[in-house]
N, C-alpha and C. Protein backbone atom coordinates (compact mmCIF):
# COMPACT_ATOMS: atom_id res chain seq x y z
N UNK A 1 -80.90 -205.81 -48.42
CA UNK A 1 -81.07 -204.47 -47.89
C UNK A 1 -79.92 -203.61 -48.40
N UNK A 2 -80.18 -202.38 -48.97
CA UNK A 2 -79.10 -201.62 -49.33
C UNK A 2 -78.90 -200.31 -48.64
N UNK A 3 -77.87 -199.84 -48.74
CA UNK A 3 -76.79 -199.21 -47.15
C UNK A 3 -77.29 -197.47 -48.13
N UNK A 4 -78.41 -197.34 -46.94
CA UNK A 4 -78.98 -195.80 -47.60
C UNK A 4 -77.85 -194.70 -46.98
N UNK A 5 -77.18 -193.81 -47.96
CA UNK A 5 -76.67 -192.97 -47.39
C UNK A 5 -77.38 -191.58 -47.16
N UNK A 6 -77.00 -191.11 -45.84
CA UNK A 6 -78.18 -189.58 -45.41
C UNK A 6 -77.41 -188.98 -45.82
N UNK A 7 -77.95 -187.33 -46.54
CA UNK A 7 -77.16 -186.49 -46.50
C UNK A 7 -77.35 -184.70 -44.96
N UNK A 8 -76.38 -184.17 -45.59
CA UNK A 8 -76.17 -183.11 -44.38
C UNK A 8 -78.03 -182.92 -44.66
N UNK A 9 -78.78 -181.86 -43.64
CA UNK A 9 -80.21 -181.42 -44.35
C UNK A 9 -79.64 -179.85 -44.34
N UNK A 10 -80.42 -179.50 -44.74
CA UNK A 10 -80.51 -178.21 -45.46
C UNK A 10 -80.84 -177.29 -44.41
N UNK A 11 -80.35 -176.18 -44.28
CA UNK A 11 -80.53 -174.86 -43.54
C UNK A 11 -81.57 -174.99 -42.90
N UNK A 12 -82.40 -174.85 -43.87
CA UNK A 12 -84.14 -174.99 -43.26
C UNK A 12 -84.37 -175.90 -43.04
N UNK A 13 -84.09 -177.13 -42.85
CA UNK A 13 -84.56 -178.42 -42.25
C UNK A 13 -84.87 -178.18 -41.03
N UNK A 14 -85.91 -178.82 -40.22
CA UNK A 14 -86.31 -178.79 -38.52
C UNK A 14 -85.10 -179.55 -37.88
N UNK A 15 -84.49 -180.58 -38.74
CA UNK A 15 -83.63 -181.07 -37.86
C UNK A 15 -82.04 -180.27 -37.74
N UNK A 16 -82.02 -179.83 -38.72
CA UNK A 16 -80.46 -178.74 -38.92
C UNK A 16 -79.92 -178.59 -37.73
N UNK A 17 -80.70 -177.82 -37.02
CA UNK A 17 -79.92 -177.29 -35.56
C UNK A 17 -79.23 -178.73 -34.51
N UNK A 18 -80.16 -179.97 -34.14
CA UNK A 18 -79.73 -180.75 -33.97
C UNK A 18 -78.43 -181.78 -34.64
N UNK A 19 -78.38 -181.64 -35.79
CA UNK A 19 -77.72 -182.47 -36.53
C UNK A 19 -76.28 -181.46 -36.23
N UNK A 20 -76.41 -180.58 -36.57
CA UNK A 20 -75.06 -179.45 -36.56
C UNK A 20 -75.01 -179.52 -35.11
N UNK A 21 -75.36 -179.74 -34.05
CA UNK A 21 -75.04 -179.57 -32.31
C UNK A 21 -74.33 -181.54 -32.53
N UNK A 22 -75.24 -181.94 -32.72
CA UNK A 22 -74.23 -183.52 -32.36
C UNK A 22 -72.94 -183.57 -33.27
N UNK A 23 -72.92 -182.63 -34.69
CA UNK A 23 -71.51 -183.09 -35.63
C UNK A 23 -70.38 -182.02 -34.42
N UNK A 24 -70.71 -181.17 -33.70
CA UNK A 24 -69.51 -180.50 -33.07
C UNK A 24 -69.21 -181.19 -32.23
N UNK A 25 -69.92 -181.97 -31.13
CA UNK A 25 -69.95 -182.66 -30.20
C UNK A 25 -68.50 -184.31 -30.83
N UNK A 26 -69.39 -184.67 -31.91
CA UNK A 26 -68.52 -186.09 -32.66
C UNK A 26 -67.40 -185.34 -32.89
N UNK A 27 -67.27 -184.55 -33.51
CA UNK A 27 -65.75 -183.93 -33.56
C UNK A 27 -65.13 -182.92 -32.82
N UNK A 28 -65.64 -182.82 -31.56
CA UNK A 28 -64.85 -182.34 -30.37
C UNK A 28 -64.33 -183.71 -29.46
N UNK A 29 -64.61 -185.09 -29.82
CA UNK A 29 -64.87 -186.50 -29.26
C UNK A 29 -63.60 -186.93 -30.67
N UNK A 30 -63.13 -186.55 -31.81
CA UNK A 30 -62.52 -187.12 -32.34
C UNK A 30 -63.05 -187.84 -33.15
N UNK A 31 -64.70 -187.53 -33.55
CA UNK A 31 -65.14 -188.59 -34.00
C UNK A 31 -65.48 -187.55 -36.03
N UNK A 32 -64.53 -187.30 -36.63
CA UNK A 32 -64.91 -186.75 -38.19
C UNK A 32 -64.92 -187.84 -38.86
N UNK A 33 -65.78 -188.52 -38.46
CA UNK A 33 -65.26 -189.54 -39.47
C UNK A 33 -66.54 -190.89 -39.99
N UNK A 34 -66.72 -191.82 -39.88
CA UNK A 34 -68.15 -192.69 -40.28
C UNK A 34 -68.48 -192.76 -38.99
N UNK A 35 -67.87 -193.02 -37.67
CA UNK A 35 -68.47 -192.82 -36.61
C UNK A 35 -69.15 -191.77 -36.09
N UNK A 36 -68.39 -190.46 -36.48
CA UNK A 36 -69.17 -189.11 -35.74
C UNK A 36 -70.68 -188.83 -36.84
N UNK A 37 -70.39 -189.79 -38.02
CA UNK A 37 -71.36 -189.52 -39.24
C UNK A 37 -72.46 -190.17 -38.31
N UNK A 38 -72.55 -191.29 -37.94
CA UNK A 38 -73.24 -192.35 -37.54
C UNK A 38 -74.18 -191.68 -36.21
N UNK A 39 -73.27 -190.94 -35.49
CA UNK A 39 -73.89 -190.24 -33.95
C UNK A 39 -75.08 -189.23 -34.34
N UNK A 40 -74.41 -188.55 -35.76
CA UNK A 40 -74.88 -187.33 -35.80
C UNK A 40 -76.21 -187.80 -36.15
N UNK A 41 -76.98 -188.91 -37.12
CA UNK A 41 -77.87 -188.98 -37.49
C UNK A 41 -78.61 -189.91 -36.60
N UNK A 42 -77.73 -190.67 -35.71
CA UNK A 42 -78.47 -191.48 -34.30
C UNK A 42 -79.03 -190.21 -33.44
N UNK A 43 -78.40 -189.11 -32.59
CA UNK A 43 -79.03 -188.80 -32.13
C UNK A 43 -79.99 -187.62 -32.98
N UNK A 44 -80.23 -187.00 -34.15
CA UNK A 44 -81.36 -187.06 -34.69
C UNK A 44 -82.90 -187.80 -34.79
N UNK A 45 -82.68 -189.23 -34.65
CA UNK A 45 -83.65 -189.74 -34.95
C UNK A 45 -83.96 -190.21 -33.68
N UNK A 46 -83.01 -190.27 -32.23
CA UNK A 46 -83.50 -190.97 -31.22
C UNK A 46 -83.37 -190.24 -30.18
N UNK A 47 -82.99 -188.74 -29.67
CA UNK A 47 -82.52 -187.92 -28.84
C UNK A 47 -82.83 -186.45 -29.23
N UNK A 48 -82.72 -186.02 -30.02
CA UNK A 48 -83.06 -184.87 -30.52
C UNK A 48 -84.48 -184.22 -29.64
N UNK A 49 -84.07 -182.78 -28.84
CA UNK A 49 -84.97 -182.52 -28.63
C UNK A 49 -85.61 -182.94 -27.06
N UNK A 50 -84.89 -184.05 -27.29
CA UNK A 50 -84.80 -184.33 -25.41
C UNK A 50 -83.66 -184.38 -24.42
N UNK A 51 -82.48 -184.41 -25.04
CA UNK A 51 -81.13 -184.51 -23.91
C UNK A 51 -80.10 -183.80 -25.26
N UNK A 52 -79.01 -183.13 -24.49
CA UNK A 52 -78.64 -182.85 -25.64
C UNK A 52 -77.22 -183.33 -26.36
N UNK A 53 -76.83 -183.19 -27.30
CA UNK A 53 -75.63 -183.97 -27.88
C UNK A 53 -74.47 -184.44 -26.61
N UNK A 54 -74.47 -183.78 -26.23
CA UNK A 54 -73.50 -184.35 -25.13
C UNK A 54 -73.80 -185.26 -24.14
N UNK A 55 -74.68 -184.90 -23.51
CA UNK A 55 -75.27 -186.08 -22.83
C UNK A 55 -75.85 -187.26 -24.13
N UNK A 56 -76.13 -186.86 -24.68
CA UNK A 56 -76.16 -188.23 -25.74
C UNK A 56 -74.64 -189.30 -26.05
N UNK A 57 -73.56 -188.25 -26.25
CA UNK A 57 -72.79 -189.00 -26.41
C UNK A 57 -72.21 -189.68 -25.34
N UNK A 58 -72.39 -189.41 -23.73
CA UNK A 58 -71.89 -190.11 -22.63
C UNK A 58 -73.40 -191.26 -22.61
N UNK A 59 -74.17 -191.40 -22.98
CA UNK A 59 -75.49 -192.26 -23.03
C UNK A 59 -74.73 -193.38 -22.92
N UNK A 60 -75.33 -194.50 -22.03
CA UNK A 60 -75.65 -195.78 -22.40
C UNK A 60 -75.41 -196.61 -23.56
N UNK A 61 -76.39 -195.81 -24.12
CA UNK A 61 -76.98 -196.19 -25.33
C UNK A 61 -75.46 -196.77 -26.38
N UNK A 62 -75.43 -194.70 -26.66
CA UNK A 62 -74.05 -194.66 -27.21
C UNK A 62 -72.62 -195.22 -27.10
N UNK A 63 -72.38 -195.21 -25.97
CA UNK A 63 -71.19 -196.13 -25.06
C UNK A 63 -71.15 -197.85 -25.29
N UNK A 64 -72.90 -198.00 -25.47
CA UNK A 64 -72.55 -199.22 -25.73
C UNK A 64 -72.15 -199.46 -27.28
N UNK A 65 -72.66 -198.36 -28.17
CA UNK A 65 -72.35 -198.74 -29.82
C UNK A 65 -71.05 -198.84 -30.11
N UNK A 66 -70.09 -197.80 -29.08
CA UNK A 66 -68.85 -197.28 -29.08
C UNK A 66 -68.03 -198.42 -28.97
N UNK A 67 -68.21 -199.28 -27.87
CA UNK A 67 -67.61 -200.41 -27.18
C UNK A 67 -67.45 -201.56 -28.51
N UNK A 68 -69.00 -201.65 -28.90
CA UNK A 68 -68.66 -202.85 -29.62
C UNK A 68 -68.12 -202.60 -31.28
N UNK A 69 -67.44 -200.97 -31.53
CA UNK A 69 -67.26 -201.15 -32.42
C UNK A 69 -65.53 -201.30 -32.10
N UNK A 70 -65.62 -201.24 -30.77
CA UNK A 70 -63.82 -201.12 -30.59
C UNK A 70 -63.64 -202.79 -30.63
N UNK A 71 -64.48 -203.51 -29.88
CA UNK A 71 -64.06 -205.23 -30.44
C UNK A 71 -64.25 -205.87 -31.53
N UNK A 72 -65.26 -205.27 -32.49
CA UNK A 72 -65.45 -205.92 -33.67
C UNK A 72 -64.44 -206.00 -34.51
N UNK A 73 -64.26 -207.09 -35.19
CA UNK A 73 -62.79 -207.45 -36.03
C UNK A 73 -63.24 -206.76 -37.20
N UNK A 74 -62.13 -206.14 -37.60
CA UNK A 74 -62.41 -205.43 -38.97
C UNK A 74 -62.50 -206.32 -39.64
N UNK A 75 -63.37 -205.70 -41.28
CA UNK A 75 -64.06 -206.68 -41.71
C UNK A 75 -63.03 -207.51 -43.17
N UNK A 76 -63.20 -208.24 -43.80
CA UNK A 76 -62.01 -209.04 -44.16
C UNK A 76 -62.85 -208.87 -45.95
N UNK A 77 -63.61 -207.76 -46.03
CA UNK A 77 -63.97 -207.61 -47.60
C UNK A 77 -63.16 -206.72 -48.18
């Protein structure tokens, strides 16, 4: 499997407005970085449209991705 990278979408994209509301949210959270990358296109594809970036980022969901990336041992490649 190879590691697809997304890019920003475009002005006119349907998703734009969402994607730009969760990247302020990840980097009002400290997150500029592969993590806030990671939120911005999670809640695109799984939240968007129903709760909004913020409550996404206090989610469950999210909290739990958060958690296990704080125990995972960095990786040794």
């Amino acid at each position: 499997m190879t590691n697809m990278v997304r890019r920003m979408p475009a002005a006119n994209d349907p998703v734009a407005p969402y994607y730009y509301e969760a990247e302020r949210v990840a980097i009002r959270r400290g997150h500029d970085d592969v993590i806030g990358n990671h939120f911005k296109w999670w809640f695109v594809d799984h939240c968007a449209g129903r709760i909004t970036a913020a409550q996404a980022w206090e989610s469950p969901e999210w909290q739990a991705f958060l958690d296990a990336k704080k125990t995972k041992p960095p990786s040794t490649n």
